[in-house]
N, C-alpha and C. Protein backbone atom coordinates (compact mmCIF):
# COMPACT_ATOMS: atom_id res chain seq x y z
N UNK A 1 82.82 101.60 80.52
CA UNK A 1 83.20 102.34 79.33
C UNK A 1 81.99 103.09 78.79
N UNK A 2 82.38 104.27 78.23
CA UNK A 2 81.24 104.72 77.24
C UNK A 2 80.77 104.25 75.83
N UNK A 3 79.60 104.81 75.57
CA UNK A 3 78.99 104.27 74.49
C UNK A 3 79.84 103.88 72.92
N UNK A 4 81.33 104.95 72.88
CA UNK A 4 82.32 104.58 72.05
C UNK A 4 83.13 103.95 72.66
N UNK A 5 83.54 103.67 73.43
CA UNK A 5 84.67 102.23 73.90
C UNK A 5 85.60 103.07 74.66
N UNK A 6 84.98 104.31 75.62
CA UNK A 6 86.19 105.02 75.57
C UNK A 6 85.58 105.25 77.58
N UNK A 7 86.93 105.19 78.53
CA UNK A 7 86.54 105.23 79.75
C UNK A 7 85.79 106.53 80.26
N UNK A 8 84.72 106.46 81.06
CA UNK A 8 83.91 107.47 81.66
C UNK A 8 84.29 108.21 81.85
N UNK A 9 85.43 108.29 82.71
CA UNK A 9 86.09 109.55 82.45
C UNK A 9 87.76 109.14 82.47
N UNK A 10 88.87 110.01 81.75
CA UNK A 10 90.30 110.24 82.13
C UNK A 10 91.09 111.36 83.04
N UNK A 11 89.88 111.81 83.97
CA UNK A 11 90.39 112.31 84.45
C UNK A 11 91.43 111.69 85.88
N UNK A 12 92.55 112.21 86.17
CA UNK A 12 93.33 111.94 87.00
C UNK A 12 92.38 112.23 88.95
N UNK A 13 92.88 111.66 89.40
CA UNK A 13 92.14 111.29 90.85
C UNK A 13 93.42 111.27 91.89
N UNK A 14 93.22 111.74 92.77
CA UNK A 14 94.36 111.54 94.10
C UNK A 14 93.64 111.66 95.20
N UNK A 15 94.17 109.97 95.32
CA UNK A 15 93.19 109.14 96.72
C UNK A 15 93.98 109.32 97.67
N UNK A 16 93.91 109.67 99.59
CA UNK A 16 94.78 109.71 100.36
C UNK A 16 94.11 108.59 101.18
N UNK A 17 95.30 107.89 101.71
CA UNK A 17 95.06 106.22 102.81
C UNK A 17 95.75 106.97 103.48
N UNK A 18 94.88 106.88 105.04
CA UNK A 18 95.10 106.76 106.15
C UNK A 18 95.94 105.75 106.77
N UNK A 19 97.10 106.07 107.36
CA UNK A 19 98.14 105.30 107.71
C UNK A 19 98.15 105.54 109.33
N UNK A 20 97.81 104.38 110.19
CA UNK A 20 98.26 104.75 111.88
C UNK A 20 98.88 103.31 112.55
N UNK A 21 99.49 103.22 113.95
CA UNK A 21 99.70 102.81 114.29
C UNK A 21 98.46 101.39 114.50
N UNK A 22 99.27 99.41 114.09
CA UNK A 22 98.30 98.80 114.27
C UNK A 22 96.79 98.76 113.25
N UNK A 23 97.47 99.58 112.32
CA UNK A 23 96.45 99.59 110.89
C UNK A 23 96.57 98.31 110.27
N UNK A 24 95.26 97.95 109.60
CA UNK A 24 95.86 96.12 109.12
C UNK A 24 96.11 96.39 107.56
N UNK A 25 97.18 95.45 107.22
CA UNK A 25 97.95 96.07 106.31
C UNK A 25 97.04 95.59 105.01
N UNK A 26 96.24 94.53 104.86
CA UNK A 26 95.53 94.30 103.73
C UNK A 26 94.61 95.57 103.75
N UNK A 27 94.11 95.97 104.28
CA UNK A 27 92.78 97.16 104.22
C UNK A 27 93.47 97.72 103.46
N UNK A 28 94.30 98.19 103.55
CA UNK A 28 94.51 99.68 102.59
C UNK A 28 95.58 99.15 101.60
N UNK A 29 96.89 98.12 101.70
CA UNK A 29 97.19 97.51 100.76
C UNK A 29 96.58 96.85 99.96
N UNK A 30 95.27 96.13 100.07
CA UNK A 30 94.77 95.28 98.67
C UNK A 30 93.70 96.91 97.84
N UNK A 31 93.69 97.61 98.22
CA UNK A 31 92.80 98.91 98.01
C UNK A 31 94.42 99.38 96.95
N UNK A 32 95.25 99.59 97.67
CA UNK A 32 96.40 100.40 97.15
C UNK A 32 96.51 99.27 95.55
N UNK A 33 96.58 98.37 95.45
CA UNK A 33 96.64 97.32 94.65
C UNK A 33 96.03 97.58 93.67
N UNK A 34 94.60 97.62 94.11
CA UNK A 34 93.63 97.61 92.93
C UNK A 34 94.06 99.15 91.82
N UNK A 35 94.06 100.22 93.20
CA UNK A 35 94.42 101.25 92.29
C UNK A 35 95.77 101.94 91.30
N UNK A 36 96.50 100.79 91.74
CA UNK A 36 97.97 100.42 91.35
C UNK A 36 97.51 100.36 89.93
N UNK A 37 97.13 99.17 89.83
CA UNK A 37 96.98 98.38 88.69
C UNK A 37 95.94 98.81 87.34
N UNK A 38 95.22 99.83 88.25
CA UNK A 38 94.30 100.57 87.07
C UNK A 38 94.75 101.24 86.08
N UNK A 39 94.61 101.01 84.86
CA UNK A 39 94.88 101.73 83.69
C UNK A 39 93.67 101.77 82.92
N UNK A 40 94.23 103.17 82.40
CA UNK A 40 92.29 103.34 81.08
C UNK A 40 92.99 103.07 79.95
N UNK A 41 94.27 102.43 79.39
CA UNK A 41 94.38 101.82 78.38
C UNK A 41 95.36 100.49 78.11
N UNK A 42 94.52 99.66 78.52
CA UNK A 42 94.83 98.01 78.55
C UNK A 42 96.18 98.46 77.43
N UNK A 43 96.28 98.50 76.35
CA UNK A 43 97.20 98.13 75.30
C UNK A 43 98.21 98.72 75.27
N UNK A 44 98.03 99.72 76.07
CA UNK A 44 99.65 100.27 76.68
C UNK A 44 99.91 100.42 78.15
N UNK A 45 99.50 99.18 78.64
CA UNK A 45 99.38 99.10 80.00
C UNK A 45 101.22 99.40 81.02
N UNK A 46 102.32 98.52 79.68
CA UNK A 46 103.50 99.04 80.38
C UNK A 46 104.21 100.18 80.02
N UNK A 47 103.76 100.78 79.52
CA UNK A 47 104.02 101.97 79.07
C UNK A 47 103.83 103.10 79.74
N UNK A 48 101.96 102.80 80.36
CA UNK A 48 101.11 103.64 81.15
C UNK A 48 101.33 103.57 82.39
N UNK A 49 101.26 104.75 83.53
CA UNK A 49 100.52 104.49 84.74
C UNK A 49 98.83 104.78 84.80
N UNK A 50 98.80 104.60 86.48
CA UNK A 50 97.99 104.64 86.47
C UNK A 50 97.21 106.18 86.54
N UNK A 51 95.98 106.25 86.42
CA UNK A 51 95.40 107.53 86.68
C UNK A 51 95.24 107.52 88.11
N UNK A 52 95.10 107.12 88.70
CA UNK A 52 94.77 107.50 90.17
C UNK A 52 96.43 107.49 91.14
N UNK A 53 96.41 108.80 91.47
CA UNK A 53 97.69 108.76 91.96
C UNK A 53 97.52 108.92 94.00
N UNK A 54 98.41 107.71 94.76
CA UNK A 54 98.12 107.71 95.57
C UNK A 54 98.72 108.15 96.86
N UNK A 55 98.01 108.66 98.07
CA UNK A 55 99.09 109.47 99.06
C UNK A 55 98.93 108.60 100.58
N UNK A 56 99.96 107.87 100.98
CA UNK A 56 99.90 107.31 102.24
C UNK A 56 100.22 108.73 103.39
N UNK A 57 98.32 109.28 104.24
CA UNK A 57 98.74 110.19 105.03
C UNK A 57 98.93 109.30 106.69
N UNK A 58 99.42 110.24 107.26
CA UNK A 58 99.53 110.21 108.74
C UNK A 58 99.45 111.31 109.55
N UNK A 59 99.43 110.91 110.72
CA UNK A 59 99.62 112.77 111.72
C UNK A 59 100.93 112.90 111.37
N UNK A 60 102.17 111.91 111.52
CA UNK A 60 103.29 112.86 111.43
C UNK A 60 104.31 112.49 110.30
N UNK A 61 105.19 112.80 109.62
CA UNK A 61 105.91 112.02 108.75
C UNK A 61 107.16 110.99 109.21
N UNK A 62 106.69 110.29 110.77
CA UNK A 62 107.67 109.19 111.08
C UNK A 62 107.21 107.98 110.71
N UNK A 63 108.12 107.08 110.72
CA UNK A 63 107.41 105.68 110.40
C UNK A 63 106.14 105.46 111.51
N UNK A 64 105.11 104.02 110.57
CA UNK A 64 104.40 104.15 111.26
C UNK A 64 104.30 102.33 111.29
N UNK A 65 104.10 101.95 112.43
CA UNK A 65 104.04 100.29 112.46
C UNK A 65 102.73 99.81 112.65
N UNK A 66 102.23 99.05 111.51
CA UNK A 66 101.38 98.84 111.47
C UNK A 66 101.39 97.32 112.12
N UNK A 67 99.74 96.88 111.86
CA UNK A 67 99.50 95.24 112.07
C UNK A 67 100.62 94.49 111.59
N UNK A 68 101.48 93.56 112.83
CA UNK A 68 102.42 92.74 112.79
C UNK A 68 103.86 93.28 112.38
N UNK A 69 103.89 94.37 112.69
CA UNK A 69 105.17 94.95 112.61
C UNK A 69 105.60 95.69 111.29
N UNK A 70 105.00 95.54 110.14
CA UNK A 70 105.19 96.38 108.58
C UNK A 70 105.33 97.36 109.27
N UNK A 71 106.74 98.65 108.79
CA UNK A 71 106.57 99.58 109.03
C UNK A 71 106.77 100.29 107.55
N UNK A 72 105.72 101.79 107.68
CA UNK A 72 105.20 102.22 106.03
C UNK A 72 105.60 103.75 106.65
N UNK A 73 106.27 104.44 105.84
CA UNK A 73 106.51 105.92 105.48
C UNK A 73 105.37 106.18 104.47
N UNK A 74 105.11 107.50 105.87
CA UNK A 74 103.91 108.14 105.04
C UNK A 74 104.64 109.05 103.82
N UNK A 75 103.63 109.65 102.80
CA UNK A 75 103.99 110.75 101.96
C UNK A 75 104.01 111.78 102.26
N UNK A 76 102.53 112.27 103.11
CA UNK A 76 102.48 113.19 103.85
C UNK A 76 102.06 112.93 105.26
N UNK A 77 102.14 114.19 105.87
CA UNK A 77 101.32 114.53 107.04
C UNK A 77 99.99 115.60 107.18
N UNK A 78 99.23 115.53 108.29
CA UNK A 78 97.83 115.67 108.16
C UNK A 78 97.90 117.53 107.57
N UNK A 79 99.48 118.23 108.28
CA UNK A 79 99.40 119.12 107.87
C UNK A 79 99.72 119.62 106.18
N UNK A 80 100.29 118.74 105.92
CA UNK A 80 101.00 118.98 104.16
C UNK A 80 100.20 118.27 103.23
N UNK A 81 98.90 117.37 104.05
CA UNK A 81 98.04 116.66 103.03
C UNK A 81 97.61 117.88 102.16
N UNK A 82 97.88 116.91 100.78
CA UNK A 82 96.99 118.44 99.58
C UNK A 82 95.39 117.84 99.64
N UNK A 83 94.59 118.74 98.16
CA UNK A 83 93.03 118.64 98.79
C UNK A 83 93.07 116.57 97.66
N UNK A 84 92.12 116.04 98.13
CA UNK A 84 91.54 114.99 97.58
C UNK A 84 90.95 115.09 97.05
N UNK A 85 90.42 113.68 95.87
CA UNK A 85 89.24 113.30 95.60
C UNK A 85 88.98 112.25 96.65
N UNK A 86 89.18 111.52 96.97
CA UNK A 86 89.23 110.25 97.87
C UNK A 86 89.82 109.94 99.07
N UNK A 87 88.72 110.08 100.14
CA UNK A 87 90.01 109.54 101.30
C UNK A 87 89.24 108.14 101.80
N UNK A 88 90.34 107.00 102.35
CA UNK A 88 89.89 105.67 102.73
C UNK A 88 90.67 105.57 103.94
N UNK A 89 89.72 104.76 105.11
CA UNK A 89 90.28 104.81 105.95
C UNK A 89 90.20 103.03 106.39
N UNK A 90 91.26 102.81 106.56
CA UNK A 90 91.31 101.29 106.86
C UNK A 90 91.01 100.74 108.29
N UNK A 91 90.67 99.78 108.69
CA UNK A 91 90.60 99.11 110.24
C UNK A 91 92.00 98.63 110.42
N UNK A 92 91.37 98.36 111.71
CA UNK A 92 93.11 97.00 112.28
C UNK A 92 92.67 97.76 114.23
N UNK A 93 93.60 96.69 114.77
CA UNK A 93 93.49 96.87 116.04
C UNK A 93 93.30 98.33 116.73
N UNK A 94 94.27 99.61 115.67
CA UNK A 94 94.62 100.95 116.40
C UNK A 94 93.27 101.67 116.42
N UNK A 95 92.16 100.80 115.74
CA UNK A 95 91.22 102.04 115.33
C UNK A 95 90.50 102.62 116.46
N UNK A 96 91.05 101.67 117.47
CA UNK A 96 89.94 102.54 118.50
C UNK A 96 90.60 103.49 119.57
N UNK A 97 91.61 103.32 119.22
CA UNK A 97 92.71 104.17 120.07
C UNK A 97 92.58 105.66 119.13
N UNK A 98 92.12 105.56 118.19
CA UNK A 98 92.52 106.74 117.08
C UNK A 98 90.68 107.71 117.90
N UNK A 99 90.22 106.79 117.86
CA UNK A 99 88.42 107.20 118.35
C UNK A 99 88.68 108.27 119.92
N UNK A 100 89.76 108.31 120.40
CA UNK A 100 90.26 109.24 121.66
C UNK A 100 91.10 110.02 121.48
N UNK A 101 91.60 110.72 120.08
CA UNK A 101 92.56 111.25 119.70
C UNK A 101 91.96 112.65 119.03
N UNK A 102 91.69 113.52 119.55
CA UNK A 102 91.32 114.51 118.47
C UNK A 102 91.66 114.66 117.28
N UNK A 103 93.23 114.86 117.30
CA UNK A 103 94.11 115.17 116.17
C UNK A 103 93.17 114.81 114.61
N UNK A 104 93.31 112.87 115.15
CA UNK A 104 92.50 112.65 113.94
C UNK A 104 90.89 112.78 113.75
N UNK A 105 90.51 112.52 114.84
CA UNK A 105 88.91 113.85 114.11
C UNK A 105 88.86 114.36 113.88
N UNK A 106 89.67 115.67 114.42
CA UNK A 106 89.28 116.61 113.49
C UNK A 106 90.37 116.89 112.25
N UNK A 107 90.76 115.63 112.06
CA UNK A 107 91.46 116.23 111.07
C UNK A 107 90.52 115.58 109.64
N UNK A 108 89.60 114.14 110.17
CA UNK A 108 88.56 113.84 109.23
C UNK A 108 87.38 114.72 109.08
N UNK A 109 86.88 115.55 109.92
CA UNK A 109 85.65 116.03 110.44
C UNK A 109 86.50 117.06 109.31
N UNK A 110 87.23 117.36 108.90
CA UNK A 110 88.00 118.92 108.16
C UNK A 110 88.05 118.34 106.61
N UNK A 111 88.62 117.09 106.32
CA UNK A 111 88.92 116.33 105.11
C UNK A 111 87.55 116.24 104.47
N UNK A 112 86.64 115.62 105.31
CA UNK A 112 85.36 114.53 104.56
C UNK A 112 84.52 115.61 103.52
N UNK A 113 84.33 116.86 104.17
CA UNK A 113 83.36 117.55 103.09
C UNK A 113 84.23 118.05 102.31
N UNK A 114 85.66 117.81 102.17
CA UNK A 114 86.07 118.55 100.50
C UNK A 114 86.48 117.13 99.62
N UNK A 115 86.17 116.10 99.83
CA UNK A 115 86.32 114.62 99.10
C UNK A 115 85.39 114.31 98.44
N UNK A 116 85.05 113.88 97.73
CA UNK A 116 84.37 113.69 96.60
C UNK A 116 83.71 111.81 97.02
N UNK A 117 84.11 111.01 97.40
CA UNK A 117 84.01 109.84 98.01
C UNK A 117 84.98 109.75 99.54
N UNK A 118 84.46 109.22 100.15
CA UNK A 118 84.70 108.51 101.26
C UNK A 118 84.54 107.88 101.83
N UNK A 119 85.76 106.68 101.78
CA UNK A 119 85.44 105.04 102.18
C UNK A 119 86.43 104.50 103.51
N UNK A 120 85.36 103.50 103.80
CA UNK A 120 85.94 102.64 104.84
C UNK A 120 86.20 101.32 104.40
N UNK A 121 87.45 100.61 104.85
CA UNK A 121 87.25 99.04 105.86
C UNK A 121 87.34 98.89 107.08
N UNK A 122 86.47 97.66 106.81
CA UNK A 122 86.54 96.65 108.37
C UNK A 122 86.47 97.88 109.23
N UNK A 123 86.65 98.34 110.60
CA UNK A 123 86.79 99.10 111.74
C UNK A 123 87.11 100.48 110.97
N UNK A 124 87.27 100.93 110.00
CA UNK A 124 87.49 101.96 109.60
C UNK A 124 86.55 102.43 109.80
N UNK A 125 85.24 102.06 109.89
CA UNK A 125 83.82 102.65 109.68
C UNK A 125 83.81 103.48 111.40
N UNK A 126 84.33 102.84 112.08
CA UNK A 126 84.36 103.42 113.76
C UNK A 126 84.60 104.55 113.65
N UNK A 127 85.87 104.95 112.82
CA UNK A 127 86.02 106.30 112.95
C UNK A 127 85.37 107.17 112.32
N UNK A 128 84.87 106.52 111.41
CA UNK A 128 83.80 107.42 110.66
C UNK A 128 82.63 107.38 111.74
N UNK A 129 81.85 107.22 112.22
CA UNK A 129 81.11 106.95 113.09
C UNK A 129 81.54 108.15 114.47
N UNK A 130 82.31 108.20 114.86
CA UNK A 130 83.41 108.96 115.97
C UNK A 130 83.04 109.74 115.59
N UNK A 131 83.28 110.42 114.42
CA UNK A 131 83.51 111.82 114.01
C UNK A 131 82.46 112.18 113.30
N UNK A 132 81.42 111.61 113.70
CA UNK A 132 80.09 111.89 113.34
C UNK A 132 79.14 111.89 111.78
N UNK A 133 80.43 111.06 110.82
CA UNK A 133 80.03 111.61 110.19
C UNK A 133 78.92 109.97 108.73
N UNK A 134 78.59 109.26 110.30
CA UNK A 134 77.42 108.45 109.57
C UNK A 134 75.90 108.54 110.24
N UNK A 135 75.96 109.80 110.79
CA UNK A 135 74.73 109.95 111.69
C UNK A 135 73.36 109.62 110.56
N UNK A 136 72.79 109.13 110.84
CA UNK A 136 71.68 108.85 109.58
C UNK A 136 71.94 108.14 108.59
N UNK A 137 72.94 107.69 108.31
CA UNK A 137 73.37 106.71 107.31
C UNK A 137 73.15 105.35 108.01
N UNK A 138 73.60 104.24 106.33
CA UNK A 138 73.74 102.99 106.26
C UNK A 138 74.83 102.82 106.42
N UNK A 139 75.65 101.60 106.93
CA UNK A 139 76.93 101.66 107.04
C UNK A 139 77.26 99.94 107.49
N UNK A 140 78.28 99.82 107.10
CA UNK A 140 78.81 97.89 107.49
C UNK A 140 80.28 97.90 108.37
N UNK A 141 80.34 96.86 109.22
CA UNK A 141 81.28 96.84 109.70
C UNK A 141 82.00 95.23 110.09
N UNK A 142 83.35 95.41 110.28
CA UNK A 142 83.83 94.41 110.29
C UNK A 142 82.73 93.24 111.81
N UNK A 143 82.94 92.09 111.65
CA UNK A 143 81.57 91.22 112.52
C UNK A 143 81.74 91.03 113.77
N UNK A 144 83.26 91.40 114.33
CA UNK A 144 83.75 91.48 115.73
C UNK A 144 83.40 92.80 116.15
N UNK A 145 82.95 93.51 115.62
CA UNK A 145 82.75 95.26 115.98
C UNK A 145 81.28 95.70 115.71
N UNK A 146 80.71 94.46 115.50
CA UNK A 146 78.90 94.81 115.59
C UNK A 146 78.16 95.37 116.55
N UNK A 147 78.62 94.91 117.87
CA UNK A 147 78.21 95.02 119.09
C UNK A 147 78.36 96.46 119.59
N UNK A 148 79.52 96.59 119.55
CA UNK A 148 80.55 97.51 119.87
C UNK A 148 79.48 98.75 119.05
N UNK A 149 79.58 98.75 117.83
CA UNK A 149 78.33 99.93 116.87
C UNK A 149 77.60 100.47 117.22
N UNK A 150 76.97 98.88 117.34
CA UNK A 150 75.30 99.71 117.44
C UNK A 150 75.57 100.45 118.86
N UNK A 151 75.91 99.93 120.00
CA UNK A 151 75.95 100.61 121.25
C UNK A 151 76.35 102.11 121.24
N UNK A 152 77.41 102.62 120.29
CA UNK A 152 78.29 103.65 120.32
C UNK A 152 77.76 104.49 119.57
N UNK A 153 76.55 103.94 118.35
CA UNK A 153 76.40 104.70 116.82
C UNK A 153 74.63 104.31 117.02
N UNK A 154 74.12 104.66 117.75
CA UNK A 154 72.85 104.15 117.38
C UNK A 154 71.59 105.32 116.54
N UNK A 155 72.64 105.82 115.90
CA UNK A 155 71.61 106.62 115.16
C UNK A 155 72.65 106.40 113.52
N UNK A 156 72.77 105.06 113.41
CA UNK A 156 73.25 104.95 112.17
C UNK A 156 73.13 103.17 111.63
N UNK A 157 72.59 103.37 111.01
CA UNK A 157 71.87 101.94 110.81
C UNK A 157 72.80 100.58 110.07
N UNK A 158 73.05 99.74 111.23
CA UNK A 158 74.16 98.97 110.55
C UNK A 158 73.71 97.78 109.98
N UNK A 159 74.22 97.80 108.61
CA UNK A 159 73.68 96.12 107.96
C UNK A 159 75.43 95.36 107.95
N UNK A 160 75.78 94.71 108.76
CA UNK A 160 77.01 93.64 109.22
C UNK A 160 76.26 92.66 108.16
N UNK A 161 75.37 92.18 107.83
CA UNK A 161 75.51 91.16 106.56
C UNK A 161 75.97 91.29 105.21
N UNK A 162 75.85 92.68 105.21
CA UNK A 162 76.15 93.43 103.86
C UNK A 162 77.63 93.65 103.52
N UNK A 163 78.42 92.98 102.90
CA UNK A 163 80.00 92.84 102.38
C UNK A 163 80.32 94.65 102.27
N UNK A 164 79.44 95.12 101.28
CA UNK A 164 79.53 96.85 100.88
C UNK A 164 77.93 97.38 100.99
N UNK A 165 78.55 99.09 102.09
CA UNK A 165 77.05 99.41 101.86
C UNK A 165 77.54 100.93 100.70
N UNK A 166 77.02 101.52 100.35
CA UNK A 166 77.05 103.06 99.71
C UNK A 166 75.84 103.03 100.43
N UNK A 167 75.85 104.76 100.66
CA UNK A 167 75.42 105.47 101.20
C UNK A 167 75.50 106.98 100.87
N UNK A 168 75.12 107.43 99.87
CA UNK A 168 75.54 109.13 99.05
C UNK A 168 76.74 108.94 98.57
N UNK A 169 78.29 109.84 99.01
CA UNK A 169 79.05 109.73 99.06
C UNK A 169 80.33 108.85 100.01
N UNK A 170 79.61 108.03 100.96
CA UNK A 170 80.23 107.30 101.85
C UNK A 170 79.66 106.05 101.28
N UNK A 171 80.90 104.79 101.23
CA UNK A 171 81.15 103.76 100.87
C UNK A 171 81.45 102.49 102.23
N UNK A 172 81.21 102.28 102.97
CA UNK A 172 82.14 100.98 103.58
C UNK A 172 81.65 99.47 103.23
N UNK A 173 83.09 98.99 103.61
CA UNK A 173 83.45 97.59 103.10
C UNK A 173 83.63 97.24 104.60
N UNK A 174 83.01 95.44 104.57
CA UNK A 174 83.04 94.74 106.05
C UNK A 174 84.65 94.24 106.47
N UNK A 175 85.39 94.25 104.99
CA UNK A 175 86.26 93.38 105.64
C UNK A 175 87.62 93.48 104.24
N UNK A 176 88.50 92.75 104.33
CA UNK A 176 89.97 92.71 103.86
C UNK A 176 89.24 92.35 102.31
N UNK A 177 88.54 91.24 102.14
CA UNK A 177 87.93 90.85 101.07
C UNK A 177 86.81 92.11 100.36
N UNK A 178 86.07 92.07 100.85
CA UNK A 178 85.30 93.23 100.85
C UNK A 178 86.21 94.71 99.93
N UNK A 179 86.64 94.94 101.35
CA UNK A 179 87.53 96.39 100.51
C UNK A 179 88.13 96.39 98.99
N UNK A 180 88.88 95.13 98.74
CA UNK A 180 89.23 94.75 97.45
C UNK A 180 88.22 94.89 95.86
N UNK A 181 86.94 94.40 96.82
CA UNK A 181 85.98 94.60 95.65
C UNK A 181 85.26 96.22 95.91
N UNK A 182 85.16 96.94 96.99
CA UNK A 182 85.05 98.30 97.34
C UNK A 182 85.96 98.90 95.96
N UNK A 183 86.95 98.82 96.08
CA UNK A 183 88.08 99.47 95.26
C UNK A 183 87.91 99.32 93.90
N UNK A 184 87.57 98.14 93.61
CA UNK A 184 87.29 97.65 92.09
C UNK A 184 85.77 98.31 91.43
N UNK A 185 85.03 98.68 92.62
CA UNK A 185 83.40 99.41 92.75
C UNK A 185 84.13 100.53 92.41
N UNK A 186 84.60 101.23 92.83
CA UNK A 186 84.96 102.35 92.88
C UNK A 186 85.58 103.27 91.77
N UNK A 187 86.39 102.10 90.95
CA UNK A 187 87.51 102.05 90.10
C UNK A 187 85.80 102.08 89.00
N UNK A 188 85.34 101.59 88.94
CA UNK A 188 84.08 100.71 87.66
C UNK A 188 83.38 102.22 88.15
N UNK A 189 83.11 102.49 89.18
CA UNK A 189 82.29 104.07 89.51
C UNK A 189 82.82 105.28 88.26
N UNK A 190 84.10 105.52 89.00
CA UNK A 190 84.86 106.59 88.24
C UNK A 190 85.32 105.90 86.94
N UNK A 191 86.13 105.40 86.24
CA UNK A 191 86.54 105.31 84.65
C UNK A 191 86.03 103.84 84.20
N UNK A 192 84.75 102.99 84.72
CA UNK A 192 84.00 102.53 84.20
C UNK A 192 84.33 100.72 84.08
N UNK A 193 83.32 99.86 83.83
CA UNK A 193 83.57 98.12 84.26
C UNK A 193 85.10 97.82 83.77
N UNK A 194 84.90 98.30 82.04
CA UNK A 194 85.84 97.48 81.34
C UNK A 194 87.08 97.89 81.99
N UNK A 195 87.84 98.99 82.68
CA UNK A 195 88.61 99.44 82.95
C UNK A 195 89.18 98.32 84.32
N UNK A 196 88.45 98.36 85.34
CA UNK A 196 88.09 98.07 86.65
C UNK A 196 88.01 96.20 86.06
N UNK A 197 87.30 95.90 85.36
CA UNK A 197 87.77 94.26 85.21
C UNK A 197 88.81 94.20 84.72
N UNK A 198 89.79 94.63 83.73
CA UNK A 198 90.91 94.86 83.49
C UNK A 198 91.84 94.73 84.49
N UNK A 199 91.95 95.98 85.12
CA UNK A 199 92.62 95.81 86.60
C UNK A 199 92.38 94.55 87.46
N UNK A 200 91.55 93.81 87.90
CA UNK A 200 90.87 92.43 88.04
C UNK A 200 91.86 91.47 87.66
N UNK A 201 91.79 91.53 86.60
CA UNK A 201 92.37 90.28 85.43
C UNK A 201 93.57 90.45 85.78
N UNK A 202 94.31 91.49 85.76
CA UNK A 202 95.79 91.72 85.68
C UNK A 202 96.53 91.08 87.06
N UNK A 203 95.70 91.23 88.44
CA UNK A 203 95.69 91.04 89.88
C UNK A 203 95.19 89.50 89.92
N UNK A 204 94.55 88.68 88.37
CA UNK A 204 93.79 87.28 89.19
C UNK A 204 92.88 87.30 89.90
N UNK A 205 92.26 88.22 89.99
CA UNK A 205 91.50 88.41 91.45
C UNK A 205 90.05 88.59 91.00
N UNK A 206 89.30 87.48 91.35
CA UNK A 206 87.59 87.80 90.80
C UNK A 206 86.94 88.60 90.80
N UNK A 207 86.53 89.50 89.79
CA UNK A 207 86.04 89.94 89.65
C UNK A 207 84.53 90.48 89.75
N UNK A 208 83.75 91.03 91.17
CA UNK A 208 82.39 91.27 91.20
C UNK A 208 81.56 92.26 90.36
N UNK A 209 80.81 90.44 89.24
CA UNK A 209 80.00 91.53 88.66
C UNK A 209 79.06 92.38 88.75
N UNK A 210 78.53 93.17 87.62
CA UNK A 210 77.23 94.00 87.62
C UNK A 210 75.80 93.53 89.09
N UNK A 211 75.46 92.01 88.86
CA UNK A 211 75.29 91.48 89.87
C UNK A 211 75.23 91.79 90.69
N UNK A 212 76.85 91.59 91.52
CA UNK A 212 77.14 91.01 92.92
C UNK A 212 77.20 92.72 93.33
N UNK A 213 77.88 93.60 92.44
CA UNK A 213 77.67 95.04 93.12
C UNK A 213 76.48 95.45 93.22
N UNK A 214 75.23 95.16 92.42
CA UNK A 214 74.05 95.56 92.79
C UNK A 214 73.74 94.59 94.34
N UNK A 215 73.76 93.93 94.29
CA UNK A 215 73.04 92.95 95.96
C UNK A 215 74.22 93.63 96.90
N UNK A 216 75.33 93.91 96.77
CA UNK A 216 76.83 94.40 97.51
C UNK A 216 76.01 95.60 98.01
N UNK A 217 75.44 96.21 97.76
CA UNK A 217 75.07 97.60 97.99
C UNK A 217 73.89 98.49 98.54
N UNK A 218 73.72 99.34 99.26
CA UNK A 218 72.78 99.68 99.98
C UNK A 218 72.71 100.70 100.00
N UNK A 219 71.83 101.74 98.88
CA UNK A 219 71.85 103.32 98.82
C UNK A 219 70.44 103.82 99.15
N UNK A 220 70.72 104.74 100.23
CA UNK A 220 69.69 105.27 100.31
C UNK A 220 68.78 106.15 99.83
């Protein structure tokens, strides 16, 4: 909050999640959650939505089956996506099948410089990585896909102990847990703590403080 009690900012935000085949459904659902639940005014919370309004994209607008069979209709497709503030890209088994697909490189390699933030979970970071676009950066990844990194990305410096790294405008989270508090970082980034613990409280869900996001984090 600001110095009068009033959130950093009200301005409205439209985040797009990456939706593919074999995507794991907490990555981008406990993310979708957090930003669900955000409101910049607790006291008319049922009254209010939220400010951040959100777009499940894909390459095409058919269903898409994710980890263990959830199947999720996108909003859009890569061609009808409008512009962002935010794009997040989640892990799960498909991510490396997506790493041989042009379509979606270049359809990130086209997205990333008009976004304002851009985040990963878990294996999400691969594709960021793919598409070149942690060359020189810090970056975390889920702990089964360490190996796999450094071999593929070795001009991008991976801290796997680190839950969240930032890095300029690029964010990744190691894992399902992780991303949750990514989102809540993110949420406390743009319209500020009190807002973002709010959202917290409302979900049950512990809240990482001032603290744990300073040690969470790695800016270069």
């Amino acid at each position: 909050m600001s110095s009068n009690g009033e959130p950093l900012s009200r301005a409205e935000k439209t985040v797009g999640i990456l939706i593919y085949p074999d995507a794991e459904v907490l990555d981008f659902c406990g993310l979708f959650e957090v930003f669900a639940t955000t409101r910049l005014d607790e006291e008319s919370r049922r009254e209010s939505g939220s400010p951040i309004h959100q777009l499940l994209v894909a390459e095409n607008r058919e269903l898409v089956s994710t980890n263990g069979g959830m199947r999720i209709l996108p909003d859009v497709d890569f061609v009808s996506c409008p512009k962002l503030d935010m794009l997040l890209i989640p892990g799960g088994h498909g991510i490396r099948a997506l790493m041989h697909q042009p379509e979606y490189l270049d359809w990130l390699k086209k997205m990333a410089p008009q976004v304002d933030r851009l985040a990963s979970v878990g294996t999400g970071s691969l594709l960021l990585g793919e598409a070149g676009l942690l060359v020189g950066k810090t970056a975390t990844t889920h702990f089964h896909s360490v190996d796999f990194f450094r071999e593929r990305f070795p001009s991008t410096s991976l801290r796997p102990e680190l839950p969240m790294v930032v890095d300029g405008n690029i964010t990744t989270a190691s894992s399902i847990r992780a991303g949750i508090d990514m989102a809540l970082y993110l949420v406390a980034q743009t319209y500020g703590q009190t807002v973002a613990r709010e959202a917290a409280r409302q979900m049950e869900y512990p809240y990482p403080d001032e603290q744990n996001f300073r040690t969470r984090n790695h800016t270069r």
